[in-house]
Protein backbone atom coordinates (compact mmCIF):
# COMPACT_ATOMS: atom_id res chain seq x y z
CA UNK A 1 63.12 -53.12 17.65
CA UNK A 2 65.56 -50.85 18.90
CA UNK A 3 65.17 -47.71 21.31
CA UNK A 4 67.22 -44.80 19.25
CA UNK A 5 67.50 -41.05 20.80
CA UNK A 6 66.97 -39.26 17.69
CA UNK A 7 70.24 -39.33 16.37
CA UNK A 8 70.35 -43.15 15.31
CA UNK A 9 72.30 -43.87 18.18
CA UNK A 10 71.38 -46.69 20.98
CA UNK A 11 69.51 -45.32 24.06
CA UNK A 12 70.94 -45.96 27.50
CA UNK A 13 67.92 -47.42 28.66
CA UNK A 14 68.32 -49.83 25.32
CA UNK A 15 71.87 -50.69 26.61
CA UNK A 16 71.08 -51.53 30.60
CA UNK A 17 68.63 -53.70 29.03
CA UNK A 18 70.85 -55.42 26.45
CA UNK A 19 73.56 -56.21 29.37
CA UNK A 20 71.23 -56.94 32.12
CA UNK A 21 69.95 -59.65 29.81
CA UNK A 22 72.71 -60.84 28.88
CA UNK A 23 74.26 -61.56 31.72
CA UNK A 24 71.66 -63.11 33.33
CA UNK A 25 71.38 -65.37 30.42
CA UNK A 26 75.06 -65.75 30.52
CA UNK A 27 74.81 -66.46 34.43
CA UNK A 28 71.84 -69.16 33.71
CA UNK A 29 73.85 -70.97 31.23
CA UNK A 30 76.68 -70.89 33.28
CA UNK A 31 75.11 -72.15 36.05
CA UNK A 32 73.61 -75.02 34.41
CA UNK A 33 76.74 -76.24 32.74
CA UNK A 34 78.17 -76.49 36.41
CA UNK A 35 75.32 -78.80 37.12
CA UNK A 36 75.60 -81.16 34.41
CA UNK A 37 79.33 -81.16 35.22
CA UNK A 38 79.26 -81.78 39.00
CA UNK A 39 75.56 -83.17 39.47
CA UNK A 40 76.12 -87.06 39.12
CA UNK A 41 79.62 -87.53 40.67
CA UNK A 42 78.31 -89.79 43.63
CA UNK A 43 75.06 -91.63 42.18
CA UNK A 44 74.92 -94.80 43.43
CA UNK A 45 77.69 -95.02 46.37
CA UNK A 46 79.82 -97.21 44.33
CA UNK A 47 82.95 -94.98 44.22
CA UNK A 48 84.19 -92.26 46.18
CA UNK A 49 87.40 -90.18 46.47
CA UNK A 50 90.04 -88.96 49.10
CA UNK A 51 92.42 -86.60 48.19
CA UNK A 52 95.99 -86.75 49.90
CA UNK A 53 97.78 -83.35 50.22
CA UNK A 54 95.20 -81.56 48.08
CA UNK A 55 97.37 -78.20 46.68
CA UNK A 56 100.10 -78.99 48.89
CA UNK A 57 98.30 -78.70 52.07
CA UNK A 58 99.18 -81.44 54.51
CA UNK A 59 95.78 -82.28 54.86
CA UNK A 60 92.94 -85.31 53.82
CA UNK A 61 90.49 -84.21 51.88
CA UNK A 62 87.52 -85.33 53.15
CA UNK A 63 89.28 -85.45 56.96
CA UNK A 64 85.84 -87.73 58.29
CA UNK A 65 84.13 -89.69 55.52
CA UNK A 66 81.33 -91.93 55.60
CA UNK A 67 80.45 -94.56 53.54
CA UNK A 68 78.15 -97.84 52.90
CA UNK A 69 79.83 -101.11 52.79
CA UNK A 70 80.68 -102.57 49.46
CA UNK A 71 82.06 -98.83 48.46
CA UNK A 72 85.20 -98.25 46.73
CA UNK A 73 87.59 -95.82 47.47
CA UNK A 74 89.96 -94.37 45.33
CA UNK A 75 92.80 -92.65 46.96
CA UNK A 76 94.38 -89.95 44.88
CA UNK A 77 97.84 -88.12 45.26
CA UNK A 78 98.01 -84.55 45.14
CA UNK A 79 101.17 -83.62 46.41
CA UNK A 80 104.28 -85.26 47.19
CA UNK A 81 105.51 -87.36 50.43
CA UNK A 82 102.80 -88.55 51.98
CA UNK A 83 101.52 -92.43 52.84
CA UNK A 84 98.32 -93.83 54.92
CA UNK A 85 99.26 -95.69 58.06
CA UNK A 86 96.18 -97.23 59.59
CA UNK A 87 96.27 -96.28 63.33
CA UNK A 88 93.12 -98.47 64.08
CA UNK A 89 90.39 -100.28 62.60
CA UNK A 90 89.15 -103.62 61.08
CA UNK A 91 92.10 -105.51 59.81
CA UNK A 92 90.64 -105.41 56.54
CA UNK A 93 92.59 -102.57 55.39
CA UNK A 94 95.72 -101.85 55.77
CA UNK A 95 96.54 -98.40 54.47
CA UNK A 96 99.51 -97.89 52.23
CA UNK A 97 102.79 -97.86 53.68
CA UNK A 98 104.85 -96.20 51.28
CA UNK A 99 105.51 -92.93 50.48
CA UNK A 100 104.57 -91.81 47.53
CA UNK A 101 104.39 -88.77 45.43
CA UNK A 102 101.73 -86.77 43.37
CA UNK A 103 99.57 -88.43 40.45
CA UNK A 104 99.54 -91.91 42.73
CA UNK A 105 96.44 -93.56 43.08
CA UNK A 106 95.22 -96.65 44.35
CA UNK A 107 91.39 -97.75 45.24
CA UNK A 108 90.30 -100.57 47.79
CA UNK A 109 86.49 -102.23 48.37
CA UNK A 110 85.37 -101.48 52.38
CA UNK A 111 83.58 -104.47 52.88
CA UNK A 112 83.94 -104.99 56.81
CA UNK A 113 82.23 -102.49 58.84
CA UNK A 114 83.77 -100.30 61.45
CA UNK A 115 85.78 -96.86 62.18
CA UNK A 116 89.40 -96.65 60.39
CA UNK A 117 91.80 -93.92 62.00
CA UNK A 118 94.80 -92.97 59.52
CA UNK A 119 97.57 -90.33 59.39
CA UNK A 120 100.20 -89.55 57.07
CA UNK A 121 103.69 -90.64 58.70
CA UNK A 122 105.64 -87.98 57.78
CA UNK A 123 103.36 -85.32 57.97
CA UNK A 124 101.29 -86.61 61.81
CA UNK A 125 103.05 -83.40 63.72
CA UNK A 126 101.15 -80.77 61.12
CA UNK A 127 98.17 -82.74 62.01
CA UNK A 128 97.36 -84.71 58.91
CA UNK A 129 95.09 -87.46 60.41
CA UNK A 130 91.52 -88.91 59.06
CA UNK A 131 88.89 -90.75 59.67
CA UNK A 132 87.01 -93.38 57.28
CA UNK A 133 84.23 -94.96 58.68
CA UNK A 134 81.71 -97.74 56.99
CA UNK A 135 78.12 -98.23 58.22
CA UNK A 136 74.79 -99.13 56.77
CA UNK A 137 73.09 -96.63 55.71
CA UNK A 138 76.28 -93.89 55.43
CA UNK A 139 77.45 -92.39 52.54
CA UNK A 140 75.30 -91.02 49.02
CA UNK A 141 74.23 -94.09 47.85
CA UNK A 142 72.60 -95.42 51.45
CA UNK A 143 70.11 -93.28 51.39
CA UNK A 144 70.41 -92.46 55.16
CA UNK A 145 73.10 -89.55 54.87
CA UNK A 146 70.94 -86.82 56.92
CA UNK A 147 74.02 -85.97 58.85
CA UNK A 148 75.99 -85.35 55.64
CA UNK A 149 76.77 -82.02 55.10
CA UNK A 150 76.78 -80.92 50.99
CA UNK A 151 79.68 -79.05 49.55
CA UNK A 152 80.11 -76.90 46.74
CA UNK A 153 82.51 -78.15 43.84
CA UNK A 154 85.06 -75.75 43.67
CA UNK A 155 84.59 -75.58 40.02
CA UNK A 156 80.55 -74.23 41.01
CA UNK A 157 82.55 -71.84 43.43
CA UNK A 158 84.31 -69.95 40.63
CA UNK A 159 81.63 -70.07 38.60
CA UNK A 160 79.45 -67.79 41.19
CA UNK A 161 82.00 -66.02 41.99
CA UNK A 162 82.73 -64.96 38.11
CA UNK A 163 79.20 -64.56 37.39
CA UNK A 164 78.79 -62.22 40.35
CA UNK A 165 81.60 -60.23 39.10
CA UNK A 166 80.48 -59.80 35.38
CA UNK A 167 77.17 -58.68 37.28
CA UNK A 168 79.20 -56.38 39.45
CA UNK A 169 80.89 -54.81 36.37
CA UNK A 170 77.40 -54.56 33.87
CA UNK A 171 75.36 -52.67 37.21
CA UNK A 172 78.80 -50.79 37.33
CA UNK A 173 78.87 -49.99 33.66
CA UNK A 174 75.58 -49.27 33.28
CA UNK A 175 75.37 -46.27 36.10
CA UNK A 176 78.71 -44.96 34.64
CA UNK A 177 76.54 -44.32 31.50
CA UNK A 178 73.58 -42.96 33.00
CA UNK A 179 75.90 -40.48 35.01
CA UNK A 180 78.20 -39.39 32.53
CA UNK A 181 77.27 -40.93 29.17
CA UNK A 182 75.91 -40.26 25.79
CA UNK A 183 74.39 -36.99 25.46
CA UNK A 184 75.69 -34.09 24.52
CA UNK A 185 73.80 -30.68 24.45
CA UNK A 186 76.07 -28.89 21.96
CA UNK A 187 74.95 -31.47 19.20
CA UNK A 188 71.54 -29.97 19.59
């Protein structure tokens, strides 16, 4: 049942409550399709990702990872010019010399433990350099990963952040009408 003033039209106090709900229902659902989007990306340990000049930065993305033996990596391009020259490390792996450009990928199996240091040749003077290494117990699927520190998906990011906002803009809204809104003396 709605709240009317008297004149059939919707009370203020109606209409804070209309958009508080709904946007914390719109904030709940929000934040649980984020979850079921992000929340299983790393079950298991049996593949993870490293991003080579993510959105042009001359940067790896993650700089330091950790991981269990047996785990596959799959190295993904995201800008162009860059390669992986292994600087030291097992002789298992041996990077990938070429250059290549964005939308390259490749994935190799760390098997052999041990610290790998890498940089990107043409990009080692703006300090793109990383560091893989593989241990028991390291990475998600080890179990052991107390040191690991847990990021926030980007996509998650945005999602607070927009959520906030529409929050923002109903508690604005709402004391807007409450000020200034709705009722009008010379009606009565």
């Amino acid at each position: 049942m709605t709240e009317t003033d008297g004149r059939g039209d919707l009370s203020r106090r109606s209409f804070i409550r209309a958009t508080s709900g709904s946007a914390a229902a719109a904030a709940g659902a929000g934040t649980v399709s984020a979850q079921e989007e992000n929340g299983d990306e790393s079950d298991g340990g049996g593949t993870e990702t490293l991003t080579v000049g993510p959105g042009g930065e001359n940067v790896f993305e993650p700089a330091n990872l950790s991981i269990a033996p047996g785990t596959t990596v799959e190295f993904v391009w995201d800008s162009d010019t860059h390669n992986m020259v292994v600087e030291s490390g097992p002789d298992e792996w041996e990077g990938h010399q070429p250059i290549e450009s964005a939308g390259f990928s490749y994935e190799h199996t760390f098997e052999e433990e041990g610290t790998y240091e890498y940089i990107c040749e043409p990009h080692v003077a703006a300090g793109m350099e990383g560091t893989l290494s593989v241990e028991e117990g390291a990475g998600s699927g080890g179990g052991g990963a107390a040191s690991a520190t847990p990021t926030i998906p980007d996509s998650a990011m945005s999602l607070a952040v927009g959520t906030m906002g529409a929050m923002v803009s109903t508690i604005a809204l709402a004391y807007f009408f409450i000020k200034y809104g709705g009722y009008d003396e010379e009606l009565e």
